[in-house]
Structure formats: structure tokens, C-alpha cells
N, C-alpha and C. Protein backbone atom coordinates (compact mmCIF):
# COMPACT_ATOMS: atom_id res chain seq x y z
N UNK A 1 -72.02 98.90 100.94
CA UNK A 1 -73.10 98.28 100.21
C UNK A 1 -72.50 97.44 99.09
N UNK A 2 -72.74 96.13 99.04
CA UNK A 2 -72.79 95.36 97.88
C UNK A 2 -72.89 95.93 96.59
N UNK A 3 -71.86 95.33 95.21
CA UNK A 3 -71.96 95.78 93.75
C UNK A 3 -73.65 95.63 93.64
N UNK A 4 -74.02 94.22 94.42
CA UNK A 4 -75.49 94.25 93.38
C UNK A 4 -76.32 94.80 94.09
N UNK A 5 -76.11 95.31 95.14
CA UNK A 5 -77.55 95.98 96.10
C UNK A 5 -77.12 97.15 95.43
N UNK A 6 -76.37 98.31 95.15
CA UNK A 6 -76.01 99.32 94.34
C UNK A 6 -76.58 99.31 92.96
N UNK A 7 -76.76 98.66 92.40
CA UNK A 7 -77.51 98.12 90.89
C UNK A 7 -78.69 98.04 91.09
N UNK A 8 -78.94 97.81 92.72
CA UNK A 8 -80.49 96.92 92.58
C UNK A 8 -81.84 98.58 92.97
N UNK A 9 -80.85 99.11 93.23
CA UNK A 9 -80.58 100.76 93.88
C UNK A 9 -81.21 101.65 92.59
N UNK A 10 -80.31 102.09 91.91
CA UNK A 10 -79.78 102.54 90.81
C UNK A 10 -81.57 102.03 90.01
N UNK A 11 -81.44 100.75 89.53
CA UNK A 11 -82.00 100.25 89.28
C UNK A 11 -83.94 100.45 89.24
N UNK A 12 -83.82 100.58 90.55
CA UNK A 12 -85.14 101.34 91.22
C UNK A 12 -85.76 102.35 91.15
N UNK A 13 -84.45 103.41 91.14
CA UNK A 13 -84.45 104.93 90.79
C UNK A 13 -84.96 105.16 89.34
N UNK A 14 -84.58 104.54 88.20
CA UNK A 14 -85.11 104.73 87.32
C UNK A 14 -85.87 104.13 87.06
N UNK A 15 -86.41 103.34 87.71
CA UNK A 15 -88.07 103.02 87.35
C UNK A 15 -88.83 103.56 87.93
N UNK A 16 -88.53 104.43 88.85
CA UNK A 16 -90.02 106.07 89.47
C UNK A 16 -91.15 106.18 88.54
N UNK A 17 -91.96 105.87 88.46
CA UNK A 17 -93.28 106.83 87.76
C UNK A 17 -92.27 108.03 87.22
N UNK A 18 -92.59 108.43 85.96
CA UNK A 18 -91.88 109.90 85.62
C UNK A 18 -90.30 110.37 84.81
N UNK A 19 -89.46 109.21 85.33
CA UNK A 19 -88.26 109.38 85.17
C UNK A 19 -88.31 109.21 83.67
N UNK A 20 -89.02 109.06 82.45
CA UNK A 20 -89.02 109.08 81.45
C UNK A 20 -89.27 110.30 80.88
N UNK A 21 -90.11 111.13 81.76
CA UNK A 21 -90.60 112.22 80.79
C UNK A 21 -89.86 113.15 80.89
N UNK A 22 -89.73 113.60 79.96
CA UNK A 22 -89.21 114.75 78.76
C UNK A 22 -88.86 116.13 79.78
N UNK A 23 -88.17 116.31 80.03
CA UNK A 23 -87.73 117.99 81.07
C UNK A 23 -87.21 119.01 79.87
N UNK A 24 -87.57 120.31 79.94
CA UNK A 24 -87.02 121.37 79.16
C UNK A 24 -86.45 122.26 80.65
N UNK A 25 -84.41 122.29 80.02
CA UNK A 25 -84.41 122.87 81.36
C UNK A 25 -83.29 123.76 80.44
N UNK A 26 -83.96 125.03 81.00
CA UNK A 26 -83.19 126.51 80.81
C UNK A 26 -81.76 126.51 81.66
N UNK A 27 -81.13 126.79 81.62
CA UNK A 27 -79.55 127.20 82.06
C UNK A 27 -78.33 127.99 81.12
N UNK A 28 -77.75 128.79 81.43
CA UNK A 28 -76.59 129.24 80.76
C UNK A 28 -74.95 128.20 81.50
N UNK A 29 -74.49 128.23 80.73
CA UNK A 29 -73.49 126.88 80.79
C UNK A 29 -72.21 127.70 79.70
N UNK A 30 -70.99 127.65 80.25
CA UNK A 30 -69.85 127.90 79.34
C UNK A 30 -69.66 127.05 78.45
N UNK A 31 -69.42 127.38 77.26
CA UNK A 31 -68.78 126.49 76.10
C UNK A 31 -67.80 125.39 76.74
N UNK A 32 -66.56 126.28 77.72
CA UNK A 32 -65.94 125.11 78.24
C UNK A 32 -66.58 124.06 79.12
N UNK A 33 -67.56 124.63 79.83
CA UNK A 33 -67.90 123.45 80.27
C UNK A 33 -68.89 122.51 79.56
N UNK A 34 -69.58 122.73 78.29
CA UNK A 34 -70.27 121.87 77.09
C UNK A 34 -68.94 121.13 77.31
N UNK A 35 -68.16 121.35 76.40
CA UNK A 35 -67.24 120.66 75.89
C UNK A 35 -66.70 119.12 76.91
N UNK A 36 -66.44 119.81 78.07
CA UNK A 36 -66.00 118.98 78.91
C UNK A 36 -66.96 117.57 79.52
N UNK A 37 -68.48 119.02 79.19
CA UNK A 37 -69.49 117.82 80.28
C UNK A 37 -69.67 116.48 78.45
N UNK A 38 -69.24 116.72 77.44
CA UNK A 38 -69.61 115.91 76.66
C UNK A 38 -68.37 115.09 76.12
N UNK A 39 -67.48 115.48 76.75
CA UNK A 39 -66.27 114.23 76.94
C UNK A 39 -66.40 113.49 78.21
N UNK A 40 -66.78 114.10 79.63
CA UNK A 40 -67.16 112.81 80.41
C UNK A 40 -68.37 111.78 79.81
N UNK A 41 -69.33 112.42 79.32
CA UNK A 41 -70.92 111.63 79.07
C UNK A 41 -70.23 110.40 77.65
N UNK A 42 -69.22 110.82 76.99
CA UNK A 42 -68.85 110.18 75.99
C UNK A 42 -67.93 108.93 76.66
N UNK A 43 -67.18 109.49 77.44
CA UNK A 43 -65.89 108.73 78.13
C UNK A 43 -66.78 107.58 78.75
N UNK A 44 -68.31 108.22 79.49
CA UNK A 44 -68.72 107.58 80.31
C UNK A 44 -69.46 105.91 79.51
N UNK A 45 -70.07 106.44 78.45
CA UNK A 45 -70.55 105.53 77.73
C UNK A 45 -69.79 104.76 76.98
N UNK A 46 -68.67 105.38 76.49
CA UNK A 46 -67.86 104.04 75.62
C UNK A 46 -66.97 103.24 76.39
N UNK A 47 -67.64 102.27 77.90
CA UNK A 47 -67.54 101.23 78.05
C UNK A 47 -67.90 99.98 77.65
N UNK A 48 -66.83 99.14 76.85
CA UNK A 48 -67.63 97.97 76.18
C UNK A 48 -68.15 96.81 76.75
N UNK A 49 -67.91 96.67 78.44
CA UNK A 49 -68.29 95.71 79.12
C UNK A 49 -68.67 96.18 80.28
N UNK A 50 -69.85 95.96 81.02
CA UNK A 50 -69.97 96.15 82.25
C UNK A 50 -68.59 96.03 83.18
N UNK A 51 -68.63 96.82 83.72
CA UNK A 51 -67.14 96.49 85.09
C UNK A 51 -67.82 95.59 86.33
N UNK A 52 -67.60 94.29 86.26
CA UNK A 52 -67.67 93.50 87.34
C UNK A 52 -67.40 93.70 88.52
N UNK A 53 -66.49 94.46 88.58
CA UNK A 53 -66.08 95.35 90.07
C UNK A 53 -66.74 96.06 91.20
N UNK A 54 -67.21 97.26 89.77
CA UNK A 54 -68.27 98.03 90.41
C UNK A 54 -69.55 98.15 89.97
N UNK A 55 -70.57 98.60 90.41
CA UNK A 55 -72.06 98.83 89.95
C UNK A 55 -71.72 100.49 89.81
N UNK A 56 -72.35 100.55 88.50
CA UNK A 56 -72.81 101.75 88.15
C UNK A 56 -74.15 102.20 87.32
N UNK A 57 -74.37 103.02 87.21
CA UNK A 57 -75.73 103.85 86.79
C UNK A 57 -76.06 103.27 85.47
N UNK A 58 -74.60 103.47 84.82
CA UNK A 58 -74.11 103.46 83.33
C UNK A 58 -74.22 102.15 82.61
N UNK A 59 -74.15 100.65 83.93
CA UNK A 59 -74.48 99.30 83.08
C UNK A 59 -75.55 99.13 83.30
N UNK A 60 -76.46 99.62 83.97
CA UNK A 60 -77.73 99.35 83.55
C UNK A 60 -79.11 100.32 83.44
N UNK A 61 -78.41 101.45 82.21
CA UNK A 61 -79.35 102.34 81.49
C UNK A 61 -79.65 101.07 80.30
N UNK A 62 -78.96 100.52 79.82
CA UNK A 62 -79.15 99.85 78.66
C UNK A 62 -78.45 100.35 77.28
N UNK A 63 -78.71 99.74 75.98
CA UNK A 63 -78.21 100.69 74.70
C UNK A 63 -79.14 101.85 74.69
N UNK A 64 -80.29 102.11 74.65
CA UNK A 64 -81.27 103.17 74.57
C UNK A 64 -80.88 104.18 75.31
N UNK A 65 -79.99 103.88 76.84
CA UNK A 65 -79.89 105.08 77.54
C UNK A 65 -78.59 105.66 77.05
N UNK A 66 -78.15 104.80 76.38
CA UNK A 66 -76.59 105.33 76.17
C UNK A 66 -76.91 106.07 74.81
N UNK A 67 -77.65 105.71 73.52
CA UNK A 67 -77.79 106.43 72.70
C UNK A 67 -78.62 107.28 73.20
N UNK A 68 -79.48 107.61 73.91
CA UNK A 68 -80.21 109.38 74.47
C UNK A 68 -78.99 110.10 74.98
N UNK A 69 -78.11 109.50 75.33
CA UNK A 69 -76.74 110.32 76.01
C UNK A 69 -76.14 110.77 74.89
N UNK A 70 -75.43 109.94 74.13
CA UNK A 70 -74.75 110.60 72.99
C UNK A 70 -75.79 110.98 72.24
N UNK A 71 -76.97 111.39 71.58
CA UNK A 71 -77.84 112.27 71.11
C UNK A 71 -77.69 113.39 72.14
N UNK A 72 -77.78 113.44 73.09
CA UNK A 72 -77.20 114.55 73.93
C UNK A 72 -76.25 115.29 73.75
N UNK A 73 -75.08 114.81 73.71
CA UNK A 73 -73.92 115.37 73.63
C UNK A 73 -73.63 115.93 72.25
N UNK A 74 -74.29 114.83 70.62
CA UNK A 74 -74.52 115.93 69.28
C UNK A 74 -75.15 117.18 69.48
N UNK A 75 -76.32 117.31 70.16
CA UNK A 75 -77.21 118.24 70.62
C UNK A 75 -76.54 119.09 70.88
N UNK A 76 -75.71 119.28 72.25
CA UNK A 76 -74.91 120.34 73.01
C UNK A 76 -73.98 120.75 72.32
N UNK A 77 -73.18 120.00 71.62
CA UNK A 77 -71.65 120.25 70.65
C UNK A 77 -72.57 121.49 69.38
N UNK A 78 -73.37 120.71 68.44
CA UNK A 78 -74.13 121.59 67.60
C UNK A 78 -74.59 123.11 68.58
N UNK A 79 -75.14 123.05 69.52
CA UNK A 79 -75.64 124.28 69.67
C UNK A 79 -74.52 125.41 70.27
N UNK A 80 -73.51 124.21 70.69
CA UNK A 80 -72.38 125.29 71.31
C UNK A 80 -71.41 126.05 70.09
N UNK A 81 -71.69 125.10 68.82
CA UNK A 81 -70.99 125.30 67.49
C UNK A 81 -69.49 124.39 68.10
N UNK A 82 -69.39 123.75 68.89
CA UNK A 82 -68.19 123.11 69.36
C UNK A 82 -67.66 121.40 68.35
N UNK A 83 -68.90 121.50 67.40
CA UNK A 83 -68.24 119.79 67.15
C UNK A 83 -67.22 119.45 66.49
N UNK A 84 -66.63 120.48 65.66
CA UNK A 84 -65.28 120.18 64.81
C UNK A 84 -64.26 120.27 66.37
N UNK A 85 -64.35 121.01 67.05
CA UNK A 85 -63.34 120.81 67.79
C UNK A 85 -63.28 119.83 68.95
N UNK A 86 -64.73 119.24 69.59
CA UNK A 86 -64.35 117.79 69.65
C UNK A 86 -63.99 116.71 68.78
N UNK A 87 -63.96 116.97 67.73
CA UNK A 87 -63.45 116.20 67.16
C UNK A 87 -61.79 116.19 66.59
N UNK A 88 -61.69 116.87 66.82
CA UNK A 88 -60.10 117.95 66.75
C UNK A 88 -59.55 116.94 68.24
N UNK A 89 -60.39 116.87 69.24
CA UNK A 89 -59.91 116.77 70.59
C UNK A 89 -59.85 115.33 70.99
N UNK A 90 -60.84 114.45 69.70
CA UNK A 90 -61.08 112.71 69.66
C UNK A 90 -59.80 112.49 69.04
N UNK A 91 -59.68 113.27 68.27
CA UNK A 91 -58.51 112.66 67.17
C UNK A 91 -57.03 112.35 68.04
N UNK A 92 -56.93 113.19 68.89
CA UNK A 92 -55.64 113.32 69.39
C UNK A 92 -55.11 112.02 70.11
């Protein structure tokens, strides 16, 4: 499949009726894996240019989707009590 039929994809998916609203979802989750799932979601977003290469999810959430992501990831770090030590783990 084509970069832009993949975008055009992607694209679609989040415009469903619904995909906006608000989910409360219960799960138990290891600290290690907080930690980890909020260095990919971080890694994932601090791209400063779309990649021409490939289509992904990630160039076209927009800025809004990328700041609900990292509000995410403060969220998870705070409740895991983990944020000094991502940040211990940015620094490096």
C-alpha cells in the first residue's frame, strides 16, 4: 500500500463517530512497563518533521494529539511516582 493511501487509512480511522470520547479504562500495568510505555509515546512524538518515507498514525494526529499524548505520559509517570526518574533517564 502506498505512503498516502496509509495516511488516507489512518486518517479515516480517526474520524469514526466516537473516537473522541473519553474511555476510563481499569488495568494493572508494572511500573516497568509505565516507564517504558512513556518513553516510546515520548520517543514517538518528538518527531520534528513528518517522515516523507513513511505514513504514520503519528503525522497526522496533529499538535493536539501529540499534546493529549504527552499529558498522558505526565499522568502515568505522576501516578506511578516514576517522574524524577524519567527524568534521571532523559538526562542521560
Amino acid at each position: 500500500m502506498q505512503n498516502k493511501s496509509i495516511a488516507k487509512v489512518f486518517d479515516a480511522i480517526l474520524c469514526v463517530p466516537g473516537m473522541n470520547k473519553k474511555m476510563k479504562v481499569g488495568m494493572s500495568i508494572s511500573r516497568k512497563n509505565i516507564l517504558l510505555l512513556c518513553r516510546v509515546i515520548e520517543r514517538g512524538t518528538s518527531r520534528s518533521e513528518p517522515d516523507e518515507k513513511s505514513a504514520d498514525i503519528i503525522d497526522i494526529i496533529g499538535d493536539e494529539g501529540v499534546r493529549e499524548l504527552n499529558d498522558l505520559v505526565k499522568e502515568l509517570l505522576v501516578k506511578a511516582e516514576l517522574t524524577e526518574v524519567n527524568e534521571m533517564i532523559k538526562s542521560f
